[in-house]
C-alpha atoms as a PDB file:
ATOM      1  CA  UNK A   1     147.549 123.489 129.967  1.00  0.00           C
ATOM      2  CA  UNK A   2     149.354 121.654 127.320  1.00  0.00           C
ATOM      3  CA  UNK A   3     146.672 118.811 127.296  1.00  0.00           C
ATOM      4  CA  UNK A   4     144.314 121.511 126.152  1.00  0.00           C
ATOM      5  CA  UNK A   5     146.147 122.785 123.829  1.00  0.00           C
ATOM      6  CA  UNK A   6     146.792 119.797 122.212  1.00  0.00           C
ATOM      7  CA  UNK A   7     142.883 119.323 122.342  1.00  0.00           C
ATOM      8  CA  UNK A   8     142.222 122.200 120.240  1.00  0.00           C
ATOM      9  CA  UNK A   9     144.815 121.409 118.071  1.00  0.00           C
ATOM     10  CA  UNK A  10     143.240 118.208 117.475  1.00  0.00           C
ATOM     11  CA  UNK A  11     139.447 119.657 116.912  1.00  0.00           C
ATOM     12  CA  UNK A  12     141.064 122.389 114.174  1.00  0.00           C
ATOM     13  CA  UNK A  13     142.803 119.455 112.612  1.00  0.00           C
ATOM     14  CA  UNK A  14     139.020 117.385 112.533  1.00  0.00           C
ATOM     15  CA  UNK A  15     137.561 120.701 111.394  1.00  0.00           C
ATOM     16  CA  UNK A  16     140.098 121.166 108.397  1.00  0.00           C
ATOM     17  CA  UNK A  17     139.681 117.490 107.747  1.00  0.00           C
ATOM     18  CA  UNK A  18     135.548 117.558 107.428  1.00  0.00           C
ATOM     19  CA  UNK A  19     136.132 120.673 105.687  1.00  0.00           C
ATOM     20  CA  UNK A  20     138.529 119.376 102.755  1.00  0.00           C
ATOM     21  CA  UNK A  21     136.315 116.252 102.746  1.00  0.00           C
ATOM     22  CA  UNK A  22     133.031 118.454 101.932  1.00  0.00           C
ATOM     23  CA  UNK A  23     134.962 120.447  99.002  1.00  0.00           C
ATOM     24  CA  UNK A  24     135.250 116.780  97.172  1.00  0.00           C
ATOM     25  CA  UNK A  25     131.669 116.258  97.561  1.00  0.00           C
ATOM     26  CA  UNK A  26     130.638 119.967  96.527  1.00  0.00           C
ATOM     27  CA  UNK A  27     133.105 118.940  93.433  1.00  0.00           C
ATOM     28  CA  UNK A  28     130.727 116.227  92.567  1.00  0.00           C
ATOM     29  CA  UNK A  29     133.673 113.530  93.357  1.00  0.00           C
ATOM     30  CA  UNK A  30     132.195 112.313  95.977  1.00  0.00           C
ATOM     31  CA  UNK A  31     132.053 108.639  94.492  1.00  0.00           C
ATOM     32  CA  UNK A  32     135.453 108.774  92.802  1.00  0.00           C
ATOM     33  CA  UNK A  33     137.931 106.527  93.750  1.00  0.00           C
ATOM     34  CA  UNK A  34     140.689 107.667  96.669  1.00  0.00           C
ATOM     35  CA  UNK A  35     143.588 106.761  94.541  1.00  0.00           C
ATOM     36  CA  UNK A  36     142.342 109.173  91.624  1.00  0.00           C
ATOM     37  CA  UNK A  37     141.551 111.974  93.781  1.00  0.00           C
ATOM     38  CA  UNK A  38     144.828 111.757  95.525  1.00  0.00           C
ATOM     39  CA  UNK A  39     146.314 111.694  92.284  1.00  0.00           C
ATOM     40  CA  UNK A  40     144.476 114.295  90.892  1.00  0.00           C
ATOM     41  CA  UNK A  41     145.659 116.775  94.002  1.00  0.00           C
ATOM     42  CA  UNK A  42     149.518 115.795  93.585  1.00  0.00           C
ATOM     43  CA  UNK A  43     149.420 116.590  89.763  1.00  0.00           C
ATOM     44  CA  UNK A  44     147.511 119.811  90.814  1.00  0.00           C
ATOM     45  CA  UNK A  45     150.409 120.691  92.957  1.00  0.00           C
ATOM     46  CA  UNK A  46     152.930 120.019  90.499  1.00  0.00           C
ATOM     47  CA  UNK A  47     150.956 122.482  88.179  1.00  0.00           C
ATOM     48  CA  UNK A  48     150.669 124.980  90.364  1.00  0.00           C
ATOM     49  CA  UNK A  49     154.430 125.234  90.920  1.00  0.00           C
ATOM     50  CA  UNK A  50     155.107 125.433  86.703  1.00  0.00           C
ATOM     51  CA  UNK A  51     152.231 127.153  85.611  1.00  0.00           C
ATOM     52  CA  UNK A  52     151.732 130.592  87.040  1.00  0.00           C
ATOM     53  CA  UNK A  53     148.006 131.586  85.457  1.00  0.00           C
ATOM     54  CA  UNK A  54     147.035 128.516  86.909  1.00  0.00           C
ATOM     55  CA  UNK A  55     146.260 128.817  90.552  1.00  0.00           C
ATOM     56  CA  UNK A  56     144.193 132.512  89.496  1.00  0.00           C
ATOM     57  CA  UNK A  57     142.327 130.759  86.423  1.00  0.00           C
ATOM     58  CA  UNK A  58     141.325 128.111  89.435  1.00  0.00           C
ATOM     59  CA  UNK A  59     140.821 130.256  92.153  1.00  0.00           C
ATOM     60  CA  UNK A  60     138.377 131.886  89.723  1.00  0.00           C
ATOM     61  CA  UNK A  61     136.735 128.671  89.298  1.00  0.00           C
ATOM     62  CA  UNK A  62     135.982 127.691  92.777  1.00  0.00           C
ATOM     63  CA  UNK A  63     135.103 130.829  93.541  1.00  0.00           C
ATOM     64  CA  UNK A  64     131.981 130.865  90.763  1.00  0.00           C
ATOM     65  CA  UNK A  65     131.103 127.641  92.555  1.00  0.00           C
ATOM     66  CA  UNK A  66     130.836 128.733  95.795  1.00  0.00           C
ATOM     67  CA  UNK A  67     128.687 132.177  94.686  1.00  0.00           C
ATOM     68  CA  UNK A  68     126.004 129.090  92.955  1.00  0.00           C
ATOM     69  CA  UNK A  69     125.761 127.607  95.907  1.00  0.00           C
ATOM     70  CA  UNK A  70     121.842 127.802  96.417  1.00  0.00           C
ATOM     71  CA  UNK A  71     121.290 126.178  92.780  1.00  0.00           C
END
C-alpha cells in the first residue's frame, strides 16, 4: 500500500511542478533566465513577510490575469 501511496505522492508533486512551470509562461517569462526568476521569487518572499498590502495588491493582480484569460 505504501508503494502507492508514494506513487500518488509523486504524480501531485509532477502536477504542482507543471503547474508552477505554466504560471511563468502565462507571466510572459517564459524565456527569462532561471537564475532571475529564482531570484525574483526569493525577493518576493522576503516582501511578502515585511510588507503586509503586498500579497492582497498581488493576489489582485493575478487574479485580473487569470479572468483575461481568453484575450
Amino acid at each position: 500500500m505504501s508503494r502507492n501511496t508514494t506513487s500518488a505522492a509523486r504524480k501531485k508533486d509532477t502536477r504542482d511542478k507543471i503547474e508552477l512551470g505554466g504560471l511563468i509562461v502565462k507571466a510572459g517569462l517564459r524565456f527569462e533566465k532561471r537564475a532571475l526568476l529564482l531570484g525574483a521569487l526569493i525577493e518576493l518572499r522576503q516582501r511578502l513577510k515585511s510588507e503586509d498590502g503586498e500579497r492582497a495588491r498581488l493576489t489582485g493582480i493575478g487574479a485580473e490575469a487569470f479572468g483575461n484569460e481568453s484575450e
